[in-house]
Protein backbone atom coordinates (compact mmCIF):
# COMPACT_ATOMS: atom_id res chain seq x y z
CA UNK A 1 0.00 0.00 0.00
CA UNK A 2 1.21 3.34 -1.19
CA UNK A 3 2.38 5.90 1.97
CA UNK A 4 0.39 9.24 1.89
CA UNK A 5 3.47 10.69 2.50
CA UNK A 6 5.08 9.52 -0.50
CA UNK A 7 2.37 10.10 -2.74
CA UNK A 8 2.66 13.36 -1.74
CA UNK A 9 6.23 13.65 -2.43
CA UNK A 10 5.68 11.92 -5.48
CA UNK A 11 3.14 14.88 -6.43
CA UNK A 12 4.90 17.94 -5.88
CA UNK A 13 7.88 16.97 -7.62
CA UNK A 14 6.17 16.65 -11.08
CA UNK A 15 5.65 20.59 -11.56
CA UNK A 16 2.45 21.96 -12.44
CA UNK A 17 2.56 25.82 -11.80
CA UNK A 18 -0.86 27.90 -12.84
CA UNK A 19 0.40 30.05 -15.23
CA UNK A 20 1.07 28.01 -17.66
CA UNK A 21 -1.24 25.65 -15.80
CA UNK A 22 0.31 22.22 -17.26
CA UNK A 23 -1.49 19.23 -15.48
CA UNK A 24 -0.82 16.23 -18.14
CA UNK A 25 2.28 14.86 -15.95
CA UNK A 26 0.93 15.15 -13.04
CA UNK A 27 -2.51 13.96 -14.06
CA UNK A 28 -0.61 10.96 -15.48
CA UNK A 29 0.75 9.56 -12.31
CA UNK A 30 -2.50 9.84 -10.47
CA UNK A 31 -3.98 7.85 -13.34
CA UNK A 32 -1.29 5.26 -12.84
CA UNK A 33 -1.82 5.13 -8.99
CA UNK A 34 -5.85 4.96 -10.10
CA UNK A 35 -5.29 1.72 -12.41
CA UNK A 36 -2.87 0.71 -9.66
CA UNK A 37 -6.01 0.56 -7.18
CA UNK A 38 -8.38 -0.71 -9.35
CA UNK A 39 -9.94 2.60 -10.49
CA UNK A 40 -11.04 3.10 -13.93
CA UNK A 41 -10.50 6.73 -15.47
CA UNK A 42 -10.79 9.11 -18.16
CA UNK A 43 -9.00 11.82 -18.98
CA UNK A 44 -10.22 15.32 -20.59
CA UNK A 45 -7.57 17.13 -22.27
CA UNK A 46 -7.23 20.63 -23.99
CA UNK A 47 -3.90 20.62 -24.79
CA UNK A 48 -1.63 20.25 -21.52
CA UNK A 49 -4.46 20.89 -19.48
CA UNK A 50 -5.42 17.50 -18.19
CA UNK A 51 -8.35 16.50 -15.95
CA UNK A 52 -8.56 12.88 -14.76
CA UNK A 53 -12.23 11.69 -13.83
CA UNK A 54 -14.01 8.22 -13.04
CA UNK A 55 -14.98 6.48 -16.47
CA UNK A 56 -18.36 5.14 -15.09
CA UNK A 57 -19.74 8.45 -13.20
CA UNK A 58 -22.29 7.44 -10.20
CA UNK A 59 -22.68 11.19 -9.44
CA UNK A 60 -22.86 10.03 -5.49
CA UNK A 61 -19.96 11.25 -3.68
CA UNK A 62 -17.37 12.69 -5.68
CA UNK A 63 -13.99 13.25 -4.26
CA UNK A 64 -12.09 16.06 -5.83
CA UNK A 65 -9.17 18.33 -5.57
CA UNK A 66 -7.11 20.69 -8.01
CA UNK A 67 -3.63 19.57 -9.00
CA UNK A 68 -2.34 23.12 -10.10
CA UNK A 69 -0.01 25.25 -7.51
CA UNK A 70 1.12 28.12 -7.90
CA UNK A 71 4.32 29.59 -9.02
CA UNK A 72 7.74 29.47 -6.69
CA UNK A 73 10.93 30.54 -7.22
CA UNK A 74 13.61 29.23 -5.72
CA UNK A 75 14.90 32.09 -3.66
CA UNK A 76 15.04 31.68 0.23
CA UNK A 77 13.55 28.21 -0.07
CA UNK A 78 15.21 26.16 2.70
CA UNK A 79 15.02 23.30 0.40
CA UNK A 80 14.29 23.33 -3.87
CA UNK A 81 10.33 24.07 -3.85
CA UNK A 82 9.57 21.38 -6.37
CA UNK A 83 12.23 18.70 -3.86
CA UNK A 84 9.67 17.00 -2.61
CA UNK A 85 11.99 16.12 0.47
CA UNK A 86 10.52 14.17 2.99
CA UNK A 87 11.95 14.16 6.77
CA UNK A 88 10.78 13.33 9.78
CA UNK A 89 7.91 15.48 10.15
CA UNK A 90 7.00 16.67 6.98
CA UNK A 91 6.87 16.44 3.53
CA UNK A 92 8.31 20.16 1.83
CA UNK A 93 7.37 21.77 -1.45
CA UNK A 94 5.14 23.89 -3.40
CA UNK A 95 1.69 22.39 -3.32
CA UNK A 96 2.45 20.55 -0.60
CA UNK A 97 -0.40 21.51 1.55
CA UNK A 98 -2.46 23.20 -1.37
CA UNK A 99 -3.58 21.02 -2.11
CA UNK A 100 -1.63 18.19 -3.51
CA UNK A 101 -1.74 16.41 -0.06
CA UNK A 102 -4.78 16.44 0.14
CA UNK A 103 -5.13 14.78 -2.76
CA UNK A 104 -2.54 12.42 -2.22
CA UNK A 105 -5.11 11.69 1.26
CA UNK A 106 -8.37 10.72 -0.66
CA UNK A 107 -6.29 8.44 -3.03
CA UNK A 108 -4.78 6.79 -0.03
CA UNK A 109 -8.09 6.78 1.99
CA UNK A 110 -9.68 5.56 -1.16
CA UNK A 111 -6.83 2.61 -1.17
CA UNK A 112 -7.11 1.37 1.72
CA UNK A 113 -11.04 0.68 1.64
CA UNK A 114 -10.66 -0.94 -0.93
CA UNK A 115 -8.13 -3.56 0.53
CA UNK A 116 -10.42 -3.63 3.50
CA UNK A 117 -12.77 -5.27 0.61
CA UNK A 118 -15.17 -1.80 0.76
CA UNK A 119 -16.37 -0.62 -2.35
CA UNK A 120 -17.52 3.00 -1.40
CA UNK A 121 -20.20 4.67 -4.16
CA UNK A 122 -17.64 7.49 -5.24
CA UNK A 123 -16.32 9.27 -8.11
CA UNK A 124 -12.89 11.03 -8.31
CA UNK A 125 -12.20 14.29 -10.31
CA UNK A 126 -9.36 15.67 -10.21
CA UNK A 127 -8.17 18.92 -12.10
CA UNK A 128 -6.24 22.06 -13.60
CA UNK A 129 -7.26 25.31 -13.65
CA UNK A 130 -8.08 26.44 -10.07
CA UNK A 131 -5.25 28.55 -9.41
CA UNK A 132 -5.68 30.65 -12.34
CA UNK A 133 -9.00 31.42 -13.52
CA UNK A 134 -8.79 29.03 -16.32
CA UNK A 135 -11.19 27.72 -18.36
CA UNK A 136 -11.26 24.31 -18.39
CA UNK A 137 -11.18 23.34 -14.62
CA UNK A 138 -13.76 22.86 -12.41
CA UNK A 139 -16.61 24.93 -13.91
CA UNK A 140 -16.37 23.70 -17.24
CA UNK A 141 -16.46 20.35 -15.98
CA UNK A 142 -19.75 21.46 -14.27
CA UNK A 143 -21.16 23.42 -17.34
CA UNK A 144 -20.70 20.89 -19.36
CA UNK A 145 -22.29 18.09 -17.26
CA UNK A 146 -19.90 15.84 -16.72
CA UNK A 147 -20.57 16.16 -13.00
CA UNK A 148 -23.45 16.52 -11.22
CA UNK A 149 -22.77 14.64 -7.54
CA UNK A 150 -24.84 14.10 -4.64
CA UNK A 151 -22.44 15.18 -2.34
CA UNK A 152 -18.95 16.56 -2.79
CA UNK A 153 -15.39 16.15 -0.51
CA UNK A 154 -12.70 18.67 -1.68
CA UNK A 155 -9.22 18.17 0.15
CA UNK A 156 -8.72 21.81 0.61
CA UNK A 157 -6.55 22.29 3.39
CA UNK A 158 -8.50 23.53 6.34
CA UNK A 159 -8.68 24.38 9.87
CA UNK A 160 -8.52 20.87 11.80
CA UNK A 161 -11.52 20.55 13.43
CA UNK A 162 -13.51 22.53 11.28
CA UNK A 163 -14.81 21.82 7.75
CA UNK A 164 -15.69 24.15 5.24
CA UNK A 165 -19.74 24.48 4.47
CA UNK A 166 -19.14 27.84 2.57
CA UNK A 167 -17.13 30.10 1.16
CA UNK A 168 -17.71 34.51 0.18
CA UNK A 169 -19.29 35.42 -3.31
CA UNK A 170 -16.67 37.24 -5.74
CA UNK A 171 -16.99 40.31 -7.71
CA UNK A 172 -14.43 41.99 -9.78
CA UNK A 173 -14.73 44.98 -12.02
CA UNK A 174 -12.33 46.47 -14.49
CA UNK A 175 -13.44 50.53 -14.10
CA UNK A 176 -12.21 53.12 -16.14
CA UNK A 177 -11.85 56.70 -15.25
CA UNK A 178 -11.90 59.50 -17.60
CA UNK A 179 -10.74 63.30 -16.90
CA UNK A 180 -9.80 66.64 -18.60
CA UNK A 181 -6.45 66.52 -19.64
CA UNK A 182 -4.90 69.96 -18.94
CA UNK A 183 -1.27 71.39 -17.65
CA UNK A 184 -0.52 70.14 -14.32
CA UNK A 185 0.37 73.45 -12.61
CA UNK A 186 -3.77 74.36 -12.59
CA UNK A 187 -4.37 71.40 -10.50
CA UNK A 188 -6.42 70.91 -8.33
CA UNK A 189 -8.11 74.38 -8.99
CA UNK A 190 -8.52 73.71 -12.64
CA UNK A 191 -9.03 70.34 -13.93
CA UNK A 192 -10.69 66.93 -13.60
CA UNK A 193 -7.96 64.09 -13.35
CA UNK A 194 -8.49 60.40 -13.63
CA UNK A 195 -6.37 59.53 -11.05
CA UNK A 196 -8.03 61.60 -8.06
CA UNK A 197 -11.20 60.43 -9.46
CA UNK A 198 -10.06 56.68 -8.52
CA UNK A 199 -7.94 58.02 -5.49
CA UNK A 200 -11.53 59.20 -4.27
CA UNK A 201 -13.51 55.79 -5.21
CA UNK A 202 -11.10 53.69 -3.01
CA UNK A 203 -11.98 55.79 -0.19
CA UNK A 204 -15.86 55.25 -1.03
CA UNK A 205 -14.74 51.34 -0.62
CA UNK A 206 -14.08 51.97 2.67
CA UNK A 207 -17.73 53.11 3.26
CA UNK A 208 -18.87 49.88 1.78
CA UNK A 209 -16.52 48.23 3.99
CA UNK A 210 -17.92 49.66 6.91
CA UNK A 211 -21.46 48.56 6.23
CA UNK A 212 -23.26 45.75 7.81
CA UNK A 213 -25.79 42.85 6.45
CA UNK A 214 -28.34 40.65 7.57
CA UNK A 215 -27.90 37.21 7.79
CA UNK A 216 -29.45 34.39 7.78
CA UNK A 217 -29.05 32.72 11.93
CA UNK A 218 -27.27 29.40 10.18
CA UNK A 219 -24.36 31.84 8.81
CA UNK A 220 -24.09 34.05 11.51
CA UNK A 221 -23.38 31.25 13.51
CA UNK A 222 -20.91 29.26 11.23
CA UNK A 223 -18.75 32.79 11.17
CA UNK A 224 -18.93 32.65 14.74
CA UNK A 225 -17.31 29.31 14.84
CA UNK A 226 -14.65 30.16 12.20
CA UNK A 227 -13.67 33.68 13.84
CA UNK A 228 -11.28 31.99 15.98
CA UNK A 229 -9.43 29.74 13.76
CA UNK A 230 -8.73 32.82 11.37
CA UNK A 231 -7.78 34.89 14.32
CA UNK A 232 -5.10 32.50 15.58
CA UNK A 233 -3.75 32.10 11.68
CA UNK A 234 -3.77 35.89 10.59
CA UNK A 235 -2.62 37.04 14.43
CA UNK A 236 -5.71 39.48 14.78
CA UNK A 237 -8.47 39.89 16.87
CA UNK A 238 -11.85 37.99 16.87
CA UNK A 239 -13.72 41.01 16.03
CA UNK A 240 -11.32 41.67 12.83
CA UNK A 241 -12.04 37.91 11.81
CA UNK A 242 -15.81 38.51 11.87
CA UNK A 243 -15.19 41.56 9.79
CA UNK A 244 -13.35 39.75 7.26
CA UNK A 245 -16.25 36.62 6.86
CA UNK A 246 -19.21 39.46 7.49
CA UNK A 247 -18.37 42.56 5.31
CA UNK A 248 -17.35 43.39 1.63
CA UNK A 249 -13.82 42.87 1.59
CA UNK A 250 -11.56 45.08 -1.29
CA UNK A 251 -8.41 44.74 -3.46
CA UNK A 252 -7.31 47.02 -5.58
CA UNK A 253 -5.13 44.49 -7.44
CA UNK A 254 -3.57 46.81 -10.53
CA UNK A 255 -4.22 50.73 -11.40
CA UNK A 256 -2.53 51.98 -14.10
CA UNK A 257 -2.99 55.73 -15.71
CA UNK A 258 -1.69 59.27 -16.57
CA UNK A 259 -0.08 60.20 -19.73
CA UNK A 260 3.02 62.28 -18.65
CA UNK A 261 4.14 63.99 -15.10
CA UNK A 262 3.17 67.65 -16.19
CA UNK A 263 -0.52 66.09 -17.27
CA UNK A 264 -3.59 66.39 -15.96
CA UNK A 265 -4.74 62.62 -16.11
CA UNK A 266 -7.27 62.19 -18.39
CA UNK A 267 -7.62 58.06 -17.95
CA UNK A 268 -7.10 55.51 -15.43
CA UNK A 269 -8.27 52.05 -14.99
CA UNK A 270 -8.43 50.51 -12.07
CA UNK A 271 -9.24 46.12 -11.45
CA UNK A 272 -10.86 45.65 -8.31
CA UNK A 273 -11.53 42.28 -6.34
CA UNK A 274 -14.21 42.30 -3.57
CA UNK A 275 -15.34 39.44 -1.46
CA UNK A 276 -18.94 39.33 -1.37
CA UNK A 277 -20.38 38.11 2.30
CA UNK A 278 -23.50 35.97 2.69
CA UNK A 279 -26.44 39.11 2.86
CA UNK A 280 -25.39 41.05 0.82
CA UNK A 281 -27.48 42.02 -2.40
CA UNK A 282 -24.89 42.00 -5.08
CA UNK A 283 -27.11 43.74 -7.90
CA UNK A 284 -27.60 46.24 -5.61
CA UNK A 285 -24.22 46.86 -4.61
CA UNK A 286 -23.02 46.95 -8.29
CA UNK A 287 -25.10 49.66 -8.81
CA UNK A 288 -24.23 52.11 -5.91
CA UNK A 289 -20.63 51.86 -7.09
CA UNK A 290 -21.61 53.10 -10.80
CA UNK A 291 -24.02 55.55 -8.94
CA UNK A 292 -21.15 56.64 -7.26
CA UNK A 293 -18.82 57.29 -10.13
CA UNK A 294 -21.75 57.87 -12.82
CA UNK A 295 -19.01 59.76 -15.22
CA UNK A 296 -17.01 55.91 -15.66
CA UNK A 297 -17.55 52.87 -16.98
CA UNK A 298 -17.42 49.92 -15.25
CA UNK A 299 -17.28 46.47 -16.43
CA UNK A 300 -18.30 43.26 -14.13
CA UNK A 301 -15.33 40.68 -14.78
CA UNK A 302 -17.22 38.17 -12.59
CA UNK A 303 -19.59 37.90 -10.75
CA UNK A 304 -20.14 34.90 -8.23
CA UNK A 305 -22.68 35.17 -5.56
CA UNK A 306 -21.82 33.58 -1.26
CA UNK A 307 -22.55 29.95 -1.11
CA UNK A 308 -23.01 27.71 1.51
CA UNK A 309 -23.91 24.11 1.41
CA UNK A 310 -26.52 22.55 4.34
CA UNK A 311 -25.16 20.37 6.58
CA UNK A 312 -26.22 16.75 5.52
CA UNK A 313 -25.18 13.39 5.44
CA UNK A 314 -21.33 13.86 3.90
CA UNK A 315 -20.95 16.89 7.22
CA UNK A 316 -22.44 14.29 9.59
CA UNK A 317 -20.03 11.57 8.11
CA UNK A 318 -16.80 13.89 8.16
CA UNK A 319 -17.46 15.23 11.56
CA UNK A 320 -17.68 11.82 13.01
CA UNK A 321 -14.71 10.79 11.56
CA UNK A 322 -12.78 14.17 13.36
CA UNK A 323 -14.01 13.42 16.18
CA UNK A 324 -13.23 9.90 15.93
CA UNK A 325 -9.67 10.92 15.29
CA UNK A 326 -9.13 13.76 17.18
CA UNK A 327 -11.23 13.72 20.14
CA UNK A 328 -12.62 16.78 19.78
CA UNK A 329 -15.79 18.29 18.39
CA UNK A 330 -16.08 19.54 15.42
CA UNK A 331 -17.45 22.66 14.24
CA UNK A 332 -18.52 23.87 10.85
CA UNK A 333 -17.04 26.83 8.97
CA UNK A 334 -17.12 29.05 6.06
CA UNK A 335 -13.63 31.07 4.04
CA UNK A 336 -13.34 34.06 3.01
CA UNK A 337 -11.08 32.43 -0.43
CA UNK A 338 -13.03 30.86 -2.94
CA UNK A 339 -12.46 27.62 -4.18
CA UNK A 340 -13.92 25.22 -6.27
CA UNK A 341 -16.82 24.09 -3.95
CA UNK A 342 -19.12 27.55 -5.90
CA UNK A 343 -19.04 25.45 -9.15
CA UNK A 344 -20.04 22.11 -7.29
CA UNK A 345 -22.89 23.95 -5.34
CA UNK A 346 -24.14 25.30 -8.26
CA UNK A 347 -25.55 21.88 -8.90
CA UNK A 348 -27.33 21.45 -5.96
CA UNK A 349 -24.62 19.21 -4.01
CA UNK A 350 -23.59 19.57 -0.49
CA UNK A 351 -19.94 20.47 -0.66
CA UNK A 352 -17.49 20.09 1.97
CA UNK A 353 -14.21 21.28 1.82
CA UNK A 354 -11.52 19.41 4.12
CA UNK A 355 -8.26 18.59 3.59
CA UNK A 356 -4.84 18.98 5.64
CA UNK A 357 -1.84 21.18 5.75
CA UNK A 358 -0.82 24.19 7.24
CA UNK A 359 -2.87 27.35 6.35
CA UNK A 360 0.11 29.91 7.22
CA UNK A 361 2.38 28.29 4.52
CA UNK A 362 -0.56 28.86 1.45
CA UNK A 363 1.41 29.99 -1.48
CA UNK A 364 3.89 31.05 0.50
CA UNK A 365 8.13 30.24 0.62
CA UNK A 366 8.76 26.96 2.46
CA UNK A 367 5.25 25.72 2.15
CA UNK A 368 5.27 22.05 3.23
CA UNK A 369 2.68 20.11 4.82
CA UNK A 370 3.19 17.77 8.35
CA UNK A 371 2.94 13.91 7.82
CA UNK A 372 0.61 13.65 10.88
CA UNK A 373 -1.43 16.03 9.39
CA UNK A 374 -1.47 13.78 6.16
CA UNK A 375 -2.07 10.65 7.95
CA UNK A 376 -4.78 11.97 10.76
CA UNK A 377 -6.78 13.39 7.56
CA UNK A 378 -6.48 10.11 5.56
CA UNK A 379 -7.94 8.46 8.49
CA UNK A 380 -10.93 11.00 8.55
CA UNK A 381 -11.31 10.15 5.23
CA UNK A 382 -11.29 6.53 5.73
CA UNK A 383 -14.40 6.87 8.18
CA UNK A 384 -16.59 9.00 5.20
CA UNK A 385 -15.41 6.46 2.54
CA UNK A 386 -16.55 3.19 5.11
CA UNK A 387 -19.69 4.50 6.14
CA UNK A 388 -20.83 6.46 2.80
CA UNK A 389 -22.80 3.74 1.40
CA UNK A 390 -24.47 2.42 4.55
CA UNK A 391 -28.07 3.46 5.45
């Protein structure tokens, strides 16, 4: 029986950064651990985009994850990010804990039920195109009907005790900003520039920031629950957790404008990324920002509303098996990242988002994921997989 922890290793060696989003090598070995196993697959390809799927879909459970990482350069990694080096406590590398761990943990889960002579109702899908905003990951799977599960189990890393029932809507916007070009030296008595115009939007964000939503009493209590896991991660106070799950959250990612020093700017354009919180009516919110700067246009880039999934049998099932393993109770929670999960619960599933690793090292230099993390989540796993199919 294949060790999680090589699996893992295995995975973030073969390289699969999201740009250029690659997956067909990486795809390829989990197919070979899949045959290995006794799992029949398929796999969708547009060009070296690869997604690897169950040849005979159920649509029951469907255990999923995203094989894409994101880029790393080798500078101030302890170790070479795509190493794979395991020691005694953990396996290093870039995608390590997101989410190729994970992954590696339903496979192995998966495994071993299947030597224990279990043959769980399930469906793998695993895939490209999360990290980037592709087009042929998740959602297109989804759009074009290849899946359409009961129930959904995504290995992203999460807070131990504490799976994921729903995650923030997204909305981006590419607005432009148009002045009256003129010589600098009249400004700001004379003129209209496109960068002050923007300058003065960003602080109207902060307005939106500050205002408050209702909510239904299921999510008010889930962001309960989850302020203090993000509070001991980000090093901030409960009440700043809350604010992050319960308010519109903004980036201003890229702003770009002005024609010269000594000119009055007479266009800017500005991309902006807000997190949408469960509430909060997103029509309506669209339209007091182009209210608010009537004289600009403003395209929606996307446009992808909070979700949150019921907790049902697959919660029941993975909160058992925490417990089981842990000892502790377990809790449910919501993120303020998207993931996947929106496409799945687009379909009607409940999706639950679980997985191991360590949430400080996302994306970030030295990532690497603890083999007791790896092993303590297979187990979890183990329990949904055994107990799935019973009554």
């Amino acid at each position: 029986m294949m060790d999680v922890a090589r699996l893992c290793s295995e995975l973030v060696k073969i390289r699969s950064e999201n740009p250029p989003g690659y997956t067909d090598e990486v795809i390829s070995c989990l197919q070979e651990f899949c045959s290995h196993i006794g799992i029949e697959t398929q796999v969708l390809k547009k060009g070296r985009k690869h997604n690897l799927l169950s040849k005979n879909i159920q649509n029951t459970l469907l255990l999923c994850g995203h094989v894409d990482v994101v880029p790393a350069l080798p500078d101030d990694w302890t170790y070479p990010p795509y190493s794979g080096r395991i020691d005694d406590t953990v396996v290093h590398g870039r995608g390590s804990t997101d989410m190729k761990g994970g992954c590696a943990a339903l496979l192995c889960a998966l495994q071993k039920v299947l030597n224990d002579g279990i043959e769980p109702p399930v469906d793998i899908a695993f895939v490209c195109d999360e990290e980037g905003n592709g087009d042929f990951g998740m959602e297109y799977l989804v759009q074009k009907g290849y899946l359409r599960p009961q129930a959904c189990l995504i290995a992203e890393p999460t807070p131990v005790l504490s799976p994921v029932i729903g995650e923030k809507g997204i909305v981006r916007l590419h607005i432009t900003f148009t002045g009256d070009a003129g010589h600098s030296s009249l400004h700001p008595v004379v003129g209209n520039s496109a960068i002050m115009q923007a300058c003065s939007f960003l602080e109207y964000c902060k307005e939106i920031h500050a205002m408050t939503w209702s909510q239904d009493p299921l999510v008010s209590e889930v962001i309960n629950n989850t302020t203090n896991s993000l509070s001991s991660l980000l090093s901030i106070s409960q009440e700043e957790a809350a604010e992050i799950l319960s308010r519109v959250s903004y980036n201003p990612g890229h702003i770009s404008g002005g024609e010269r020093i000594n000119v009055i700017a007479q266009r800017c354009e500005l991309d902006l990324d807000m997190r949408i919180p469960w509430g909060c009516d997103i029509p309506l919110l669209i339209g007091m920002i182009e209210s608010h700067i009537s004289h600009s246009s403003v395209d929606v880039l996307e446009r992808v509303a909070p979700t949150l999934s019921r907790p049902g049998r697959l919660y029941d099932l993975v909160c058992a098996g925490i417990e089981s393993v842990h000892g502790e109770k377990a809790m449910p929670g919501v993120t303020q990242a998207a993931s996947d999960a929106r496409h799945l619960r687009e379909t009607g599933a409940e999706v639950i988002n679980y997985g191991p690793g360590d949430l400080s090292l996302l994306h970030a230099i030295n990532e690497n994921i603890p083999i007791r993390m790896l092993n303590q989540c297979m187990d979890v796993y183990v329990h949904v997989l055994s107990n799935f199919g019973s009554a």
